[in-house]
Protein backbone atom coordinates (compact mmCIF):
# COMPACT_ATOMS: atom_id res chain seq x y z
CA UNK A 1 0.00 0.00 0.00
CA UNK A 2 1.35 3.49 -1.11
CA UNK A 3 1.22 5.65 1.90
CA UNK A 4 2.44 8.55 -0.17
CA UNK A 5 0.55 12.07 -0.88
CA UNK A 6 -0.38 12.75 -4.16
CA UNK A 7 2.11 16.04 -4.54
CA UNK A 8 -0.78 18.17 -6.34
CA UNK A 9 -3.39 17.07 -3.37
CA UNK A 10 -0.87 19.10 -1.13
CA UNK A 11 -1.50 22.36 -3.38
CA UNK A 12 -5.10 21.74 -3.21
CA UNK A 13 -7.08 24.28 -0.87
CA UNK A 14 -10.05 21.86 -0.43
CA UNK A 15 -7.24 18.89 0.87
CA UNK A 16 -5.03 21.59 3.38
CA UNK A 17 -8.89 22.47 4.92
CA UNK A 18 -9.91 18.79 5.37
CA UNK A 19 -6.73 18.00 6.77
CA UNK A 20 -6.54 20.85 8.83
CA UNK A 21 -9.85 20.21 10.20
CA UNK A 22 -8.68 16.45 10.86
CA UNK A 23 -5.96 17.22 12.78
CA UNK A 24 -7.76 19.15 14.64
CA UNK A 25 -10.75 17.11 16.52
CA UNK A 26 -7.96 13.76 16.01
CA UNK A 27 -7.26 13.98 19.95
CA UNK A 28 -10.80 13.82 20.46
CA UNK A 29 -11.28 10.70 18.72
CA UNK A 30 -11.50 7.95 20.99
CA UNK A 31 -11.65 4.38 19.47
CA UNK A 32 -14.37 1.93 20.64
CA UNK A 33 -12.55 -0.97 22.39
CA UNK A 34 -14.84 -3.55 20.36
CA UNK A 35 -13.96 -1.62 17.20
CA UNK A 36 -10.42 -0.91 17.58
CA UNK A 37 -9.51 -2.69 14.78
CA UNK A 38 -12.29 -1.03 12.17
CA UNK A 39 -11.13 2.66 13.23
CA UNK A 40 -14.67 2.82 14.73
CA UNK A 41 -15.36 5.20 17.48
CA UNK A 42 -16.77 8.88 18.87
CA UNK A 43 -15.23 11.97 19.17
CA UNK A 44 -15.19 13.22 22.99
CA UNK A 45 -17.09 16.29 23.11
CA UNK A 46 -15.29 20.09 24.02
CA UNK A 47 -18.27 20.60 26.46
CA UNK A 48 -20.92 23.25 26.52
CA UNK A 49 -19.02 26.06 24.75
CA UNK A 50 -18.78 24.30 21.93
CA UNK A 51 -22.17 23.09 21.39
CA UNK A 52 -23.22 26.57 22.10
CA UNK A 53 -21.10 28.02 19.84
CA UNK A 54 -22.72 25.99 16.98
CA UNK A 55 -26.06 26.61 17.77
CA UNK A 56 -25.30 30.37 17.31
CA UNK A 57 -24.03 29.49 14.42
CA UNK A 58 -26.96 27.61 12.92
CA UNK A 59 -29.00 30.39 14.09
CA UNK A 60 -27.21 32.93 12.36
CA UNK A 61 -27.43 30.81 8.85
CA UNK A 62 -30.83 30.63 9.37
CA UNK A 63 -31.61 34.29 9.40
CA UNK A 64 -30.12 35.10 6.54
């Protein structure tokens, strides 16, 4: 299996954004024990702020 990035999905602004985003919540990701070996799991919430924070935000979308 080539592990390898394809050099022009580097350039790509749509690839850098996923990633970014990926890297991001990827110490929130906690693997079920049952499902280790799948890569199945949940993310661990932020707590209240965060859920908060989106509801503004889908609040504000939905406004406009």
């Amino acid at each position: 299996m080539n592990t390898t990035i394809d050099p022009k999905l580097l350039a790509d602004p749509v690839f850098q954004r996923v990633m970014r985003d990926a890297l991001a919540i990827q110490d929130r990701f906690a693997a079920d024990p049952v499902y280790a070996k799948t890569g199945k799991g949940h993310l661990k919430s932020t707590g209240v702020d965060e859920l908060q924070k989106i509801k503004k935000t889908a609040q504000g979308k939905s406004k406009e």
